[in-house]
Protein backbone atom coordinates (compact mmCIF):
# COMPACT_ATOMS: atom_id res chain seq x y z
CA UNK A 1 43.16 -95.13 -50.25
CA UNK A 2 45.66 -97.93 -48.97
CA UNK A 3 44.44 -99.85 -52.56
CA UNK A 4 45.56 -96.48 -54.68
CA UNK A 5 48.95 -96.42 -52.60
CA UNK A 6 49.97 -99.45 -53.85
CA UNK A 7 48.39 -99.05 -57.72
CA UNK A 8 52.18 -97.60 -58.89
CA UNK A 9 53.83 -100.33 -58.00
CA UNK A 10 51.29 -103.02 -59.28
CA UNK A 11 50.85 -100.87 -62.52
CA UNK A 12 54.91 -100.64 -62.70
CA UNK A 13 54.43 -104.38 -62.43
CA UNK A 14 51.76 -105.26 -65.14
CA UNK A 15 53.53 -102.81 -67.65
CA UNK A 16 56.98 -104.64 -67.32
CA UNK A 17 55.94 -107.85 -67.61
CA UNK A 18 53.26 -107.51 -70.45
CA UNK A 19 55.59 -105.33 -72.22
CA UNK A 20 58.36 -108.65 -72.62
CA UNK A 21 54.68 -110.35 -73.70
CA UNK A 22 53.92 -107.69 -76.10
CA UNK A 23 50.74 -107.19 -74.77
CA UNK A 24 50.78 -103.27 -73.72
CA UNK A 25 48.45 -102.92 -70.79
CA UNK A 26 45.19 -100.83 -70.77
CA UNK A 27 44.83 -98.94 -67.47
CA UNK A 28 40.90 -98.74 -68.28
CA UNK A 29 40.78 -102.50 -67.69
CA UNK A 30 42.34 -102.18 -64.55
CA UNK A 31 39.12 -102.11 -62.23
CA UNK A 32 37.55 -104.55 -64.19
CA UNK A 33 39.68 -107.63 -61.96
CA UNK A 34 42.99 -106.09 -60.90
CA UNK A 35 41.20 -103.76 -58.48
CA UNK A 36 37.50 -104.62 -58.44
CA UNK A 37 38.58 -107.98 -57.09
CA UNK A 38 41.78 -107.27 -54.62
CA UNK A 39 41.17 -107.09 -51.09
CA UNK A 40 43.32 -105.42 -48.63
CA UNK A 41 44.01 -105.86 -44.96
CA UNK A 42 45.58 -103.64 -42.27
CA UNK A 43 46.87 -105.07 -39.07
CA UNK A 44 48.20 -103.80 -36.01
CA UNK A 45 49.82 -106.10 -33.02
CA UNK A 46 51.29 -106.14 -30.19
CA UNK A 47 53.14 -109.47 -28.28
CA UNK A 48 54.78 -110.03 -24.88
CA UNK A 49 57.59 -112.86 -24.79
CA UNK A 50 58.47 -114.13 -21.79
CA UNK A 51 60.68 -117.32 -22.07
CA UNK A 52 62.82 -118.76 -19.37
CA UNK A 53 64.90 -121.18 -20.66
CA UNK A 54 66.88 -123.37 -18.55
CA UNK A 55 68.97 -126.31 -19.44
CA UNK A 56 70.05 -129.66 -18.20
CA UNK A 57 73.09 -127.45 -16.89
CA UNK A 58 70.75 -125.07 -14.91
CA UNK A 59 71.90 -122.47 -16.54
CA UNK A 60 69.09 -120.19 -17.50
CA UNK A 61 68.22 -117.30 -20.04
CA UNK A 62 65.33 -115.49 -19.43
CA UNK A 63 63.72 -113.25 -22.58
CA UNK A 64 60.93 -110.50 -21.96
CA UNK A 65 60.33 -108.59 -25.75
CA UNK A 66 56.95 -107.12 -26.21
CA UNK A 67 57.13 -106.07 -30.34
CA UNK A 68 54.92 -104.15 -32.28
CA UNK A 69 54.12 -104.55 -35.88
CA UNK A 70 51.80 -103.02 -38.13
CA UNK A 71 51.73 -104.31 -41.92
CA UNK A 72 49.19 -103.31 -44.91
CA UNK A 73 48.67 -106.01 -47.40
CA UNK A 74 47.42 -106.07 -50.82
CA UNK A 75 46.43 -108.69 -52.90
CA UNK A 76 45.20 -107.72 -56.30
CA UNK A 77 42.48 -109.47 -58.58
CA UNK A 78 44.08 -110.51 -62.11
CA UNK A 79 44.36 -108.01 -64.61
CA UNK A 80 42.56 -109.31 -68.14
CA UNK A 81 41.68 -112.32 -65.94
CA UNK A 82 45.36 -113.86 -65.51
CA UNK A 83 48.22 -111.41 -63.74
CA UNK A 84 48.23 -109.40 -60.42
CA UNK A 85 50.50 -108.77 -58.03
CA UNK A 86 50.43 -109.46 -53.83
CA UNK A 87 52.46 -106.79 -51.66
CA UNK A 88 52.86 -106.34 -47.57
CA UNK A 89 55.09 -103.70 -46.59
CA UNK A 90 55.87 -103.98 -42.67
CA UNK A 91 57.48 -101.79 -39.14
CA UNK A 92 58.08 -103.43 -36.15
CA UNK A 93 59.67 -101.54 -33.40
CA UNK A 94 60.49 -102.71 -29.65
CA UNK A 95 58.36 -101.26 -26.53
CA UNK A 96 61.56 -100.42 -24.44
CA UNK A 97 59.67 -99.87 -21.35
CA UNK A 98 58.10 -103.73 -21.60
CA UNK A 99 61.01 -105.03 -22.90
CA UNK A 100 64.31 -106.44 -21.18
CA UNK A 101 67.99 -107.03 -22.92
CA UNK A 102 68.94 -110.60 -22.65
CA UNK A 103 71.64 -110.37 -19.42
CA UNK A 104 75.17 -109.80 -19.71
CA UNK A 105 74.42 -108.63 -23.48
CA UNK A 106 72.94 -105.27 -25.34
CA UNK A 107 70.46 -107.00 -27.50
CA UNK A 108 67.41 -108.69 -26.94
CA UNK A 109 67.63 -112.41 -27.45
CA UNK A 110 64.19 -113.36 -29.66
CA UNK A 111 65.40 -110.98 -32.79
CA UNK A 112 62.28 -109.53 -33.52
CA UNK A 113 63.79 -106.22 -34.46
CA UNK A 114 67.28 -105.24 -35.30
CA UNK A 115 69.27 -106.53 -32.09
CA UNK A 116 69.50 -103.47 -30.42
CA UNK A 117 65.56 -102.67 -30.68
CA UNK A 118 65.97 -100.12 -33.68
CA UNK A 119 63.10 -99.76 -35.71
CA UNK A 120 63.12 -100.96 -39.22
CA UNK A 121 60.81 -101.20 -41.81
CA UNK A 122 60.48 -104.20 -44.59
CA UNK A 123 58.76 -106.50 -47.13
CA UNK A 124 56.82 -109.32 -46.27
CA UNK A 125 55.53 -110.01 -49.34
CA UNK A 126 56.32 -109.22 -53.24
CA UNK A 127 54.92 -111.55 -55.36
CA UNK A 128 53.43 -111.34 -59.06
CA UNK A 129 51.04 -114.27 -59.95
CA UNK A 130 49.86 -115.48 -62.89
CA UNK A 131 46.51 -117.63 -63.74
CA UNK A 132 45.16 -119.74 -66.55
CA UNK A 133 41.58 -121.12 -66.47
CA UNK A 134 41.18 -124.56 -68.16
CA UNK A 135 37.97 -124.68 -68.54
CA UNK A 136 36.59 -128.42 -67.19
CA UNK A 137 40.43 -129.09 -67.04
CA UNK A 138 40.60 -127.11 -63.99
CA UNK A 139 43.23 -123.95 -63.08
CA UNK A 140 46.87 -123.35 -63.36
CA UNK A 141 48.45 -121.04 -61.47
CA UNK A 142 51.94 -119.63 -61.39
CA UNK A 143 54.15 -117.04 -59.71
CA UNK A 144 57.79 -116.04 -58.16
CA UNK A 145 58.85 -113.58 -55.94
CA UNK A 146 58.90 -112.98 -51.80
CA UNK A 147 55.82 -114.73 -49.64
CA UNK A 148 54.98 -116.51 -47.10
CA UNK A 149 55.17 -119.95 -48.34
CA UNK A 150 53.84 -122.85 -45.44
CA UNK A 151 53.39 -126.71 -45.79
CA UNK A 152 53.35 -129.18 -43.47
CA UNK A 153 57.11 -130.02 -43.84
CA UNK A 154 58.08 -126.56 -44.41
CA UNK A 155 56.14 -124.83 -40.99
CA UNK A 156 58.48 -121.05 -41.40
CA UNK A 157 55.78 -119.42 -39.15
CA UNK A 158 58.99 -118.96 -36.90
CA UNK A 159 58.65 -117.35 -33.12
CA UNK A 160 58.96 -113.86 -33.69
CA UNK A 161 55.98 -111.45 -33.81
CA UNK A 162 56.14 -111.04 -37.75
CA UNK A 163 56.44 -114.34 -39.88
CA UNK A 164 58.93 -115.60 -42.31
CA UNK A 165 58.89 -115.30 -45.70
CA UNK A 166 61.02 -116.99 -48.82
CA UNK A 167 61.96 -116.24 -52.29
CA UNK A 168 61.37 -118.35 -54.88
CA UNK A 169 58.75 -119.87 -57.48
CA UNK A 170 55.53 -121.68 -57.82
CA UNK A 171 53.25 -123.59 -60.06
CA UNK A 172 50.30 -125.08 -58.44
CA UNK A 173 47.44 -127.18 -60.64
CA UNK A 174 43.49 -127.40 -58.99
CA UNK A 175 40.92 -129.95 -60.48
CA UNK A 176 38.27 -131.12 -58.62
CA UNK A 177 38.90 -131.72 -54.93
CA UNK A 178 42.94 -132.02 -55.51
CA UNK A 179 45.73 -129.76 -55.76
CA UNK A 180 48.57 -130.46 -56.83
CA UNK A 181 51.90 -128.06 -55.66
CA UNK A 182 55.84 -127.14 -56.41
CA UNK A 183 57.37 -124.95 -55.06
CA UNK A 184 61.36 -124.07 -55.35
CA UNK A 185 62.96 -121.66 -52.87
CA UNK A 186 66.07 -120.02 -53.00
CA UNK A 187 66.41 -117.82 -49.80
CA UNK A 188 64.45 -116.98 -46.78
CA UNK A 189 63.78 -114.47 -44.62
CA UNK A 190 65.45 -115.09 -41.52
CA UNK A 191 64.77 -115.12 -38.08
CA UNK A 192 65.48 -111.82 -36.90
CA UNK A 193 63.55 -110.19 -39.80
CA UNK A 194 65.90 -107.38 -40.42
CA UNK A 195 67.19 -109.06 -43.73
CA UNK A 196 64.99 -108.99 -46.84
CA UNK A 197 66.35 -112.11 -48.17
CA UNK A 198 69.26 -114.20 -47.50
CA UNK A 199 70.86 -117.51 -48.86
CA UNK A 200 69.89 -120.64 -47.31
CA UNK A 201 72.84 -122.39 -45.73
CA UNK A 202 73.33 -124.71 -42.79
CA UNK A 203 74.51 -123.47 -39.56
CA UNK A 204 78.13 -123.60 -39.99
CA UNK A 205 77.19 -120.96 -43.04
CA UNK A 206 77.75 -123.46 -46.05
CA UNK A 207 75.43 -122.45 -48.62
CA UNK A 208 72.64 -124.77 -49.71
CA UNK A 209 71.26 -124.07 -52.78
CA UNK A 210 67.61 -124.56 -53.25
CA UNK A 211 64.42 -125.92 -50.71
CA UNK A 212 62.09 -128.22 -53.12
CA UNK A 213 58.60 -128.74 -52.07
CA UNK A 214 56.55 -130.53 -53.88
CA UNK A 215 52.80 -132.35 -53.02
CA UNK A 216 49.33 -133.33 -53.57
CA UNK A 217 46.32 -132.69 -51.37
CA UNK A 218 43.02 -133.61 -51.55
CA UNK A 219 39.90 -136.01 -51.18
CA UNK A 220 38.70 -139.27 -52.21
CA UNK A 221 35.50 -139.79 -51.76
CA UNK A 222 34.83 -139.23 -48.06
CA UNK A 223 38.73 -139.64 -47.08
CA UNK A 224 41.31 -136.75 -47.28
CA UNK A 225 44.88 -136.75 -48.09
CA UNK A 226 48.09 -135.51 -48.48
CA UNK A 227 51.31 -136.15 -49.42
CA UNK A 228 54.66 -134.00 -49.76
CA UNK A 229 58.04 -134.42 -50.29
CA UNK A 230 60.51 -131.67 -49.55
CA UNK A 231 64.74 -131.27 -50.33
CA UNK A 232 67.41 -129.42 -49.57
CA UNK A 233 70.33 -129.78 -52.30
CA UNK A 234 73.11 -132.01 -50.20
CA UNK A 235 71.07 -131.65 -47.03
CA UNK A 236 68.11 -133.81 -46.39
CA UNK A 237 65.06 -135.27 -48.39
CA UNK A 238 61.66 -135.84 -45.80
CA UNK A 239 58.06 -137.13 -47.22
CA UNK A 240 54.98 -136.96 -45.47
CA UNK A 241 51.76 -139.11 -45.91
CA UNK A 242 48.78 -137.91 -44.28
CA UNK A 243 44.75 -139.41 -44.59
CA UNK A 244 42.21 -139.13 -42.24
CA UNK A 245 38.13 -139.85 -42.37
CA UNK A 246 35.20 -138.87 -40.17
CA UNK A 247 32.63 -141.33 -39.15
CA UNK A 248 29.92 -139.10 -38.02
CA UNK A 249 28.08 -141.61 -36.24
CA UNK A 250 31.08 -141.92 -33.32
CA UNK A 251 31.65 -137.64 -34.53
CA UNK A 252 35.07 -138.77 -34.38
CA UNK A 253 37.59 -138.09 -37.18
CA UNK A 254 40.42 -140.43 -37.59
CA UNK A 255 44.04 -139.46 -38.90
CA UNK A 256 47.34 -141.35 -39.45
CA UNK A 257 49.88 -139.33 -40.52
CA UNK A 258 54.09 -139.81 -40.52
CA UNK A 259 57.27 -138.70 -41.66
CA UNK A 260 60.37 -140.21 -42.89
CA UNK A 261 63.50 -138.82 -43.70
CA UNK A 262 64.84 -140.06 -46.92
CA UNK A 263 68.51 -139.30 -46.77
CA UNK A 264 71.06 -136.87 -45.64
CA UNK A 265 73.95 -135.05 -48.05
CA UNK A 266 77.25 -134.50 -46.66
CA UNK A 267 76.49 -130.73 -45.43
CA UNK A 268 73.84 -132.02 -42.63
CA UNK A 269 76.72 -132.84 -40.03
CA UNK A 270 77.59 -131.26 -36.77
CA UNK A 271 81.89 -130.99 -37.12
CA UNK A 272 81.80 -133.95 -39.14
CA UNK A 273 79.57 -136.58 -37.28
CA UNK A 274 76.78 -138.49 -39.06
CA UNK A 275 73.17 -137.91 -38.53
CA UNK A 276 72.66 -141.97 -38.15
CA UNK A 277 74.64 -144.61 -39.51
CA UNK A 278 72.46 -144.50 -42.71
CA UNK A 279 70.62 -140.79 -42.07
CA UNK A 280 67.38 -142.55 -42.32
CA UNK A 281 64.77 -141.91 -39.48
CA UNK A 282 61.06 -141.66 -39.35
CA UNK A 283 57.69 -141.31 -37.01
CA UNK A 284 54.06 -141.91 -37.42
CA UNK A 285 50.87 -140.41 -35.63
CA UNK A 286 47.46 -141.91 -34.87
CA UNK A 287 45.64 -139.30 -34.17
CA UNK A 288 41.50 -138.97 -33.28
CA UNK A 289 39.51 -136.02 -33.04
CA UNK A 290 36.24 -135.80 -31.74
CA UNK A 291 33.31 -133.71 -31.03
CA UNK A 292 31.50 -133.74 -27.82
CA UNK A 293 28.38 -131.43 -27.00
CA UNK A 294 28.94 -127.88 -25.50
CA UNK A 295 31.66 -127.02 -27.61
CA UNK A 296 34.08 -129.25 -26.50
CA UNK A 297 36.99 -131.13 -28.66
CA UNK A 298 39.48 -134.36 -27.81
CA UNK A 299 41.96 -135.11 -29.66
CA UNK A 300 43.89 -137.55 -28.58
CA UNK A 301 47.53 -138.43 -30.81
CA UNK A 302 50.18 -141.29 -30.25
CA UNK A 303 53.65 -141.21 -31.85
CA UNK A 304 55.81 -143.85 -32.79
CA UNK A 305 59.62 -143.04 -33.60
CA UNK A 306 61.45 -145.99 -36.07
CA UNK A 307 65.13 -146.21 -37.68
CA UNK A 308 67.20 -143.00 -36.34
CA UNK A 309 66.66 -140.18 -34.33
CA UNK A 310 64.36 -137.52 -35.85
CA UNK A 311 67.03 -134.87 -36.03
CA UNK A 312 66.35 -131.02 -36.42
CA UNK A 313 69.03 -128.50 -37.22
CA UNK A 314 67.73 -125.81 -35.24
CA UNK A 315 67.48 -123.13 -36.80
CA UNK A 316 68.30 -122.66 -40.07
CA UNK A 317 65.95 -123.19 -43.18
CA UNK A 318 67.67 -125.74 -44.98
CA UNK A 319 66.68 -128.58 -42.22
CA UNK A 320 62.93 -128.30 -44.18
CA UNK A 321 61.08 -127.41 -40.89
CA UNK A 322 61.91 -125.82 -37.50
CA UNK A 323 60.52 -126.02 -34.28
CA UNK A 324 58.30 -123.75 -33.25
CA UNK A 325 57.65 -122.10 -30.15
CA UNK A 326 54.11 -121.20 -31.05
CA UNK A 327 53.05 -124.53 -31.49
CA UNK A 328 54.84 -126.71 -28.55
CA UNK A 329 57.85 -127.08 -28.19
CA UNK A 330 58.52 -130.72 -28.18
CA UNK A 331 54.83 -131.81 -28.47
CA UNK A 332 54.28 -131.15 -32.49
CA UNK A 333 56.17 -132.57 -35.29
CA UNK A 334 59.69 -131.46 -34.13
CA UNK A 335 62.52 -133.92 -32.87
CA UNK A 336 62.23 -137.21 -31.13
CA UNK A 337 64.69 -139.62 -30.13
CA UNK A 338 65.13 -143.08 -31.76
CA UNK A 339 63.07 -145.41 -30.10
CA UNK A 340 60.60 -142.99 -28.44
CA UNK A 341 56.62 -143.50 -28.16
CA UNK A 342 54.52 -140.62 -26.85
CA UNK A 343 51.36 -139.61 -26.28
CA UNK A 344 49.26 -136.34 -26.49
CA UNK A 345 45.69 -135.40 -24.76
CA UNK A 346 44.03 -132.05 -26.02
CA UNK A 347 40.89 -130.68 -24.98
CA UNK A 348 39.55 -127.47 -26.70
CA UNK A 349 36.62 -125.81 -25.41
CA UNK A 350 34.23 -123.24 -27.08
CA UNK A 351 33.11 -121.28 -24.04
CA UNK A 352 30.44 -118.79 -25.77
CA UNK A 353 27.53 -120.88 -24.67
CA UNK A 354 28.99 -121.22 -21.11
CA UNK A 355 30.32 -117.92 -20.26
CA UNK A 356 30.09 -114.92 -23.38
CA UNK A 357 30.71 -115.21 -27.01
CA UNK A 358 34.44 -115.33 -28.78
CA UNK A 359 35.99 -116.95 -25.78
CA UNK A 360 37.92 -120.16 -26.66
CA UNK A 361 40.89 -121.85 -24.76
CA UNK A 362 42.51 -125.79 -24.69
CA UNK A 363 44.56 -127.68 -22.27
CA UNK A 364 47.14 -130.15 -23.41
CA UNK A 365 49.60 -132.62 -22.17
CA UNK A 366 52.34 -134.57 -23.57
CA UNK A 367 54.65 -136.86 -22.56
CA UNK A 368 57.50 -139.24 -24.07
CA UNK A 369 58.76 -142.29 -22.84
CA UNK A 370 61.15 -145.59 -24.23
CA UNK A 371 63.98 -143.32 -25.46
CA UNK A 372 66.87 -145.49 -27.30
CA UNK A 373 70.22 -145.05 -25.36
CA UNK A 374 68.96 -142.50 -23.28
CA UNK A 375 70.03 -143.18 -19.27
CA UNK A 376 67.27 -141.33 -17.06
CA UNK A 377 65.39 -140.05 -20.20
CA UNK A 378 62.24 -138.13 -19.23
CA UNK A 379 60.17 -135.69 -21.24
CA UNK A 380 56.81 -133.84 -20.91
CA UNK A 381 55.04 -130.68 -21.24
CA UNK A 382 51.89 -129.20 -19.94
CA UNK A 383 50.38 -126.41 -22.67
CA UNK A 384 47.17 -123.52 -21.73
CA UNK A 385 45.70 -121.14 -24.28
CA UNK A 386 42.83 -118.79 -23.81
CA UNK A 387 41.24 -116.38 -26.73
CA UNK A 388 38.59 -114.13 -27.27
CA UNK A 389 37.54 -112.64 -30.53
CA UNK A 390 35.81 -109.56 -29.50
CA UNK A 391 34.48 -108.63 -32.73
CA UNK A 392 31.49 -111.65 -31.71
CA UNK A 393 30.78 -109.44 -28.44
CA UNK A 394 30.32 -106.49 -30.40
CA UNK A 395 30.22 -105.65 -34.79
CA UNK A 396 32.34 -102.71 -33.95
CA UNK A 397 35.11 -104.57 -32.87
CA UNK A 398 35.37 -107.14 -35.62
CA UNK A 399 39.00 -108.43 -35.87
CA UNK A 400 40.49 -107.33 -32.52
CA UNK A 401 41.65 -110.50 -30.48
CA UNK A 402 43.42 -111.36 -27.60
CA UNK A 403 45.37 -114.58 -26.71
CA UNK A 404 47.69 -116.15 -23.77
CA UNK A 405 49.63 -119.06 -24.17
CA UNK A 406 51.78 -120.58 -21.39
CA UNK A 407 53.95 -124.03 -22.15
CA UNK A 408 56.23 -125.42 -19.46
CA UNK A 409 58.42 -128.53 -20.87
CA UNK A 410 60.63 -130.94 -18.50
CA UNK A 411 63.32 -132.90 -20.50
CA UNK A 412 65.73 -134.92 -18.61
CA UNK A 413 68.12 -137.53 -19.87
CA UNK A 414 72.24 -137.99 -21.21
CA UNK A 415 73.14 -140.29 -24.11
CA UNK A 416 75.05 -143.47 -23.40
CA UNK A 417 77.76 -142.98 -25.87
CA UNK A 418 75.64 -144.24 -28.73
CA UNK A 419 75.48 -140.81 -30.36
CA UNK A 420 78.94 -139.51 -29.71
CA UNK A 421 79.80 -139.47 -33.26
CA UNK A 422 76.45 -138.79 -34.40
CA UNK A 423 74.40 -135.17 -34.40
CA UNK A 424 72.99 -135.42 -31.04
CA UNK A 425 69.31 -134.27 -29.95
CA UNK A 426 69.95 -134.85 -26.55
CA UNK A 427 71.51 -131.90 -25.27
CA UNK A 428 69.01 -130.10 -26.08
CA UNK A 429 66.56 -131.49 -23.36
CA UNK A 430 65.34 -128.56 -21.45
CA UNK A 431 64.34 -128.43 -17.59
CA UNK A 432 61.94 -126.15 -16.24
CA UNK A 433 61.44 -124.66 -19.83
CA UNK A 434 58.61 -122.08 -19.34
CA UNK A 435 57.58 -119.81 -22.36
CA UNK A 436 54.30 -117.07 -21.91
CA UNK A 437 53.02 -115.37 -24.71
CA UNK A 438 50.04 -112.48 -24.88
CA UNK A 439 49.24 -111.26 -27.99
CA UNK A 440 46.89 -108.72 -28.70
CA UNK A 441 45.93 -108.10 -32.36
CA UNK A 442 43.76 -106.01 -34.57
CA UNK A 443 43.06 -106.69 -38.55
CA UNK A 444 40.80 -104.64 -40.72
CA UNK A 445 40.26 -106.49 -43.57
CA UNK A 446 38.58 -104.40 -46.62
């Protein structure tokens, strides 16, 4: 039924663009790919936030949301093998009852609704796609509209219980065991959701007029890569280089992966004052990852920062990638400070031969260290997760999961002077940052 809800819209969509083609559409062939081959999904969940964050002031805010959001999403199969169409509509409403205003204001701080809590409903996704099969060649595919679009340097999946999406266009090529990608963006959902598309601009509202992302994945022989290179029109150009290889003798996997920023355009300042004296920065990750018996993973990762200061605009799309709150805070890919090394120790652990099936958690630590013109620089952060997927206790309950995350991050330190006409990370060091996060989620895929 959710499939035939949506067939007016995707049919509205084949018959306007094949009709510019002049090739009328023939709604017998429908089921032979457009429908036979979509799949749907309906989702349901539910999210506490509780985030005290207190800065190198000691003042604090404390948030305490708990969102709900339901979406249905369809993704068609390709009509006369090459068109179909992907939609999500979405509703997210606030529990009042679990849910506190931020003090001294009447909205809640984390936008994942409207700011007073109201209800609204929305599109996550509205995309029409287009394939070509080349035969030995490989396949070609194509398609614009609103979607979720993710890559390394472009992580959107932004801290708010539904994700971001952005408008824009795609081409992607597949041969082999490499892909090749572009994809131009023109507007982005933004963080509290309630807008179904806005311009991209910096955060003194200048407007910024496209994201480019562009790369190649794939593998050579036993070794797998990546590289991508993303822009923002007068803002900032970033590449990463990723390649990592398994020897399974040591079942160890080994990675090195960095980023460097290219450049800076004149609307990536902070009331006029430069990002570095030439806007260049970069960092670079060793990282292993390996295997133990029982279920159990290390992964061990050490970070190097060179040139400038790794600087993040927070929050706004047009700095290529945010930080995000889901991942770590500072223990990811997000800001460092010129200068800085760090190091990161993760263990995972698979706990369905120890205790029952579908339970899963990790414990990580970070900590930075050897922060340029920094006086009393300290940084670290301590990260728990535990899951369970009860659909492997029991068939019945396939897709219904649970999950806790707690973070706590300690960042001390005041610049020297160096950066005083420069955008300046560190006053955003955090002490006693604590952020707890339960989500409990159902998906019915069919």
């Amino acid at each position: 039924m959710f499939k035939l809800n949506v067939l007016a819209l995707a049919v509205t969509s084949l018959w306007a663009s094949q009709a510019v083609a002049g090739y009328p559409a023939d709604i017998k062939q429908l089921g032979k790919g457009f429908i036979d081959d979509s799949k749907s999904y309906l989702q349901f969940k539910i999210e506490n936030y509780n985030y005290d964050h207190r800065f190198s002031d000691g003042k604090s805010n404390i948030d305490n949301e708990t969102p709900l959001y339901i979406e249905y999403g369809f993704s068609s199969g390709y009509y006369d093998d090459w068109i179909g169409v992907d939609i999500a509509p979405m509703l997210v409403t606030m529990v009042d009852w679990a849910s506190e205003y931020r003090e001294g204001t009447d909205r809640y701080g984390l936008g994942n609704t409207l700011p007073n809590g109201e209800t609204y409903a929305n599109l996550g996704v509205a995309y029409i796609k287009t394939k070509f099969d080349l035969g030995d060649y490989g396949t070609l595919k194509a398609g614009f509209g609103k979607k979720r679009r993710y890559t390394t340097l472009f992580n959107e999946k932004v801290i708010r219980i539904n994700e971001s999406s952005t408008n824009g266009y795609d081409v992607s090529y597949d041969h082999a065991d490499h892909n090749l990608f572009v994809s131009y963006i023109d507007g982005f959902q933004n963080f509290g959701q309630s807008d179904y598309i806005t311009d991209i601009v910096d955060w003194q509202g200048n407007r910024i007029d496209y994201i480019l992302l562009t790369g190649l994945n794939g593998k050579l022989n036993s070794t797998n890569y990546k590289f991508e290179y993303a822009e923002s029109k007068d803002y900032i150009r970033r590449v990463l280089y990723q390649a990592d290889y398994t020897v399974d003798s040591l079942k160890t996997n080994f990675m090195v992966r960095g980023t460097n920023v290219l450049g800076v355009g004149d609307q990536f300042t902070d009331v006029g004052k430069k990002i570095t004296d030439d806007g260049k920065s970069g960092l670079v990750h060793l990282v292993t990852t390996t295997k133990f018996g029982n279920g159990t993973t290390m992964n061990i990762k050490a970070t190097k920062v060179y040139d400038g200061d790794v600087v993040q605009d927070w929050g706004h799309g047009a700095t290529i990638s945010r930080p995000m709150l889901q991942n770590t805070m500072l223990g990811n890919e997000v800001p460092l400070i010129e200068g800085e090394e760090a190091l990161m120790l993760k263990f995972s652990q698979d706990f369905s031969e120890i205790l029952w099936k579908g339970l899963t958690g990790y414990a990580q630590f970070w900590k930075g260290w050897n922060a340029k013109n920094v006086d009393g620089y300290h940084r670290e952060e301590y990260v728990l997760e535990v899951k369970q997927d009860f659909g492997k206790l029991h068939p019945v309950l396939e897709g219904l999961t649970f999950r806790y995350i707690f973070m706590h991050h300690d960042g001390r330190g005041v610049d020297n002077g160096y950066r005083d006409n420069r955008v300046d990370n560190v006053y955003n060091f955090l002490t006693d940052d604590i952020y707890r996060k339960a989500t409990l989620q159902y998906r019915l895929v069919f």
